[in-house]
N, C-alpha and C. Protein backbone atom coordinates (compact mmCIF):
# COMPACT_ATOMS: atom_id res chain seq x y z
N UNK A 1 73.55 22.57 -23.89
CA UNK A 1 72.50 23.24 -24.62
C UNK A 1 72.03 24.49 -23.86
N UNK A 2 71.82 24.56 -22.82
CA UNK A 2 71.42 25.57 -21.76
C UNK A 2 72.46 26.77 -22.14
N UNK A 3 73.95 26.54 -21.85
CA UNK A 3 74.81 27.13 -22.15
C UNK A 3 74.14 27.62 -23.04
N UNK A 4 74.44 27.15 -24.09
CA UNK A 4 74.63 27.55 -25.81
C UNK A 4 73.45 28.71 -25.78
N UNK A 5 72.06 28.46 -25.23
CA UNK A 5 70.97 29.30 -25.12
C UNK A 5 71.23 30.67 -24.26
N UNK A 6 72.03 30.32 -23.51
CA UNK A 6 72.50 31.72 -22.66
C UNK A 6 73.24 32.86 -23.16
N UNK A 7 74.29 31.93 -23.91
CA UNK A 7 75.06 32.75 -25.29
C UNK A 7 74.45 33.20 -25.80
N UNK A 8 73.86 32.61 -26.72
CA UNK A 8 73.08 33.23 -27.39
C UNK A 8 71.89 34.22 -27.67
N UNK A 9 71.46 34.59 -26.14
CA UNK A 9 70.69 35.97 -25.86
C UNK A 9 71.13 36.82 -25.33
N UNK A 10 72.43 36.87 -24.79
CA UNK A 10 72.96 37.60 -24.13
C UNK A 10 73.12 39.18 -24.73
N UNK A 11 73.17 40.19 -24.27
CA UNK A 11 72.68 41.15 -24.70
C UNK A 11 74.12 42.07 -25.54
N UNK A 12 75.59 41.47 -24.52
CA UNK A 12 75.98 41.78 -25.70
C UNK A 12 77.70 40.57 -26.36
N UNK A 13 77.68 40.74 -27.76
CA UNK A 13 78.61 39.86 -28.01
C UNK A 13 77.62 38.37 -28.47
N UNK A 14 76.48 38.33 -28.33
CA UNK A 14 75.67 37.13 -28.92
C UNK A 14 76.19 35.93 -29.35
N UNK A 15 76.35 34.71 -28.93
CA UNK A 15 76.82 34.11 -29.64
C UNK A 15 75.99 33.60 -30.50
N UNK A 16 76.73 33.45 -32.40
CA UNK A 16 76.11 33.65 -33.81
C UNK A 16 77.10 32.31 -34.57
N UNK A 17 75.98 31.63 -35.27
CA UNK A 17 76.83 30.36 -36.04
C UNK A 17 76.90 30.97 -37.53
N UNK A 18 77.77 30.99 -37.80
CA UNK A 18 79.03 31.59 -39.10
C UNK A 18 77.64 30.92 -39.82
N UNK A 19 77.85 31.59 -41.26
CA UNK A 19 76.77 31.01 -41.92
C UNK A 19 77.45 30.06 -42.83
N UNK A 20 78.91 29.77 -42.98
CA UNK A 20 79.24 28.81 -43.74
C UNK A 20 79.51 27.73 -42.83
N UNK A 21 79.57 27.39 -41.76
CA UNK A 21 79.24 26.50 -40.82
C UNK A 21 79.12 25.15 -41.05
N UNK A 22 79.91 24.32 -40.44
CA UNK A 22 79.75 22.57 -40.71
C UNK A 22 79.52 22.19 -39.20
N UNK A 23 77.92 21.84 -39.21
CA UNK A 23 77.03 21.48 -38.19
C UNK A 23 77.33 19.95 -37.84
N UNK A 24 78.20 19.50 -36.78
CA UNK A 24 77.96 18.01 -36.37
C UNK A 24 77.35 18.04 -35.00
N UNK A 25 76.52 16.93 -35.24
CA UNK A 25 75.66 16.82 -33.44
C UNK A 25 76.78 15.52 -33.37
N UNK A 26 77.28 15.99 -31.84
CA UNK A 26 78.02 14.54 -31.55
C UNK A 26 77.38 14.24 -30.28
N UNK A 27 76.07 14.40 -29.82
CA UNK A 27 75.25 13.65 -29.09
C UNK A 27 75.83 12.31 -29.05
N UNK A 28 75.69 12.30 -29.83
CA UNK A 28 75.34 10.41 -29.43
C UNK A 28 77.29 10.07 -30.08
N UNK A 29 78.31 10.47 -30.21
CA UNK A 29 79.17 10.29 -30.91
C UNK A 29 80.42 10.18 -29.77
N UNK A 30 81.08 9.25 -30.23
CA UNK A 30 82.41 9.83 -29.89
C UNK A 30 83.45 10.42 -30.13
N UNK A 31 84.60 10.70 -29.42
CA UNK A 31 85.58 11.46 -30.19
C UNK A 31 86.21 11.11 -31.68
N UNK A 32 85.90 9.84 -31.79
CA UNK A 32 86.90 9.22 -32.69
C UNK A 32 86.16 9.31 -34.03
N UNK A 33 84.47 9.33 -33.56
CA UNK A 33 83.16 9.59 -35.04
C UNK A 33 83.42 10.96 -35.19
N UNK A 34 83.40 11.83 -34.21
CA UNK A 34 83.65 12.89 -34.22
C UNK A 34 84.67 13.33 -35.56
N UNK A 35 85.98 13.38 -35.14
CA UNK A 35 87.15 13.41 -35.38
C UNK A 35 87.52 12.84 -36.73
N UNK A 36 86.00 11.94 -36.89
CA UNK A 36 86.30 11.06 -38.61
C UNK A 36 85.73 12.15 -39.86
N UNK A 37 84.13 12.59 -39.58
CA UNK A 37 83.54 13.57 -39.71
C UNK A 37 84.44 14.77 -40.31
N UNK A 38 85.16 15.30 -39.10
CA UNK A 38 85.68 16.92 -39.25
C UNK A 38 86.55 16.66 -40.73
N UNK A 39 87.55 15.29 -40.72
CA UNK A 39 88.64 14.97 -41.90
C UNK A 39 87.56 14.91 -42.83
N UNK A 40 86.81 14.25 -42.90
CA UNK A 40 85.78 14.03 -43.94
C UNK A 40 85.65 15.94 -44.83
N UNK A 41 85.15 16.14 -43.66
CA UNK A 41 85.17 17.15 -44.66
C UNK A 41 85.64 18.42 -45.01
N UNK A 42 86.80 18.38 -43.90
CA UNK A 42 88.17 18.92 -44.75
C UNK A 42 88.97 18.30 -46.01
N UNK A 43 88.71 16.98 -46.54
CA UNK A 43 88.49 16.64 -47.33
C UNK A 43 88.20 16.94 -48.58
N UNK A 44 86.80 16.74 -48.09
CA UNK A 44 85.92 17.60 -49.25
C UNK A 44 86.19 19.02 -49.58
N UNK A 45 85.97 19.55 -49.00
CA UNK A 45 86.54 21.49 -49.12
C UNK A 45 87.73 21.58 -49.81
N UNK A 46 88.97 20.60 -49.20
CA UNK A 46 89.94 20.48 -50.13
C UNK A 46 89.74 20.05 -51.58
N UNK A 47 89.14 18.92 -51.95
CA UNK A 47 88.84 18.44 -53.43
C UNK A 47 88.34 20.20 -54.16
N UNK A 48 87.20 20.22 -53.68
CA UNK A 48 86.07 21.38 -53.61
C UNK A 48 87.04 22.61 -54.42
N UNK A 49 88.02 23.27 -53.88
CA UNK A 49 89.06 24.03 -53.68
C UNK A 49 89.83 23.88 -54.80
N UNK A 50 90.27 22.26 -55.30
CA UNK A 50 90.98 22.18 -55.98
C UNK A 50 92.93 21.74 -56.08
């Protein structure tokens, strides 16, 4: 998180979250919840898509 805050003020090159963005907190997660998540909703986008 510190990181992420450092990026993100940095004066130049900012780091900026895409505004179409698929937000997972894997705090508390592991790779494998993780990893279930991302298919999930590549998934979806696919149906979505068509």
């Amino acid at each position: 998180m510190e990181r992420d805050r450092a990026d993100e003020s940095r004066e130049h090159a900012p780091l900026r979250q895409a505004e179409d963005a698929i937000v997972i907190d894997s705090t508390a997660l592991d790779i494998e919840a993780v990893l279930g998540i991302m298919l999930q909703q590549v998934c979806q986008i696919q149906q979505q898509m068509g």
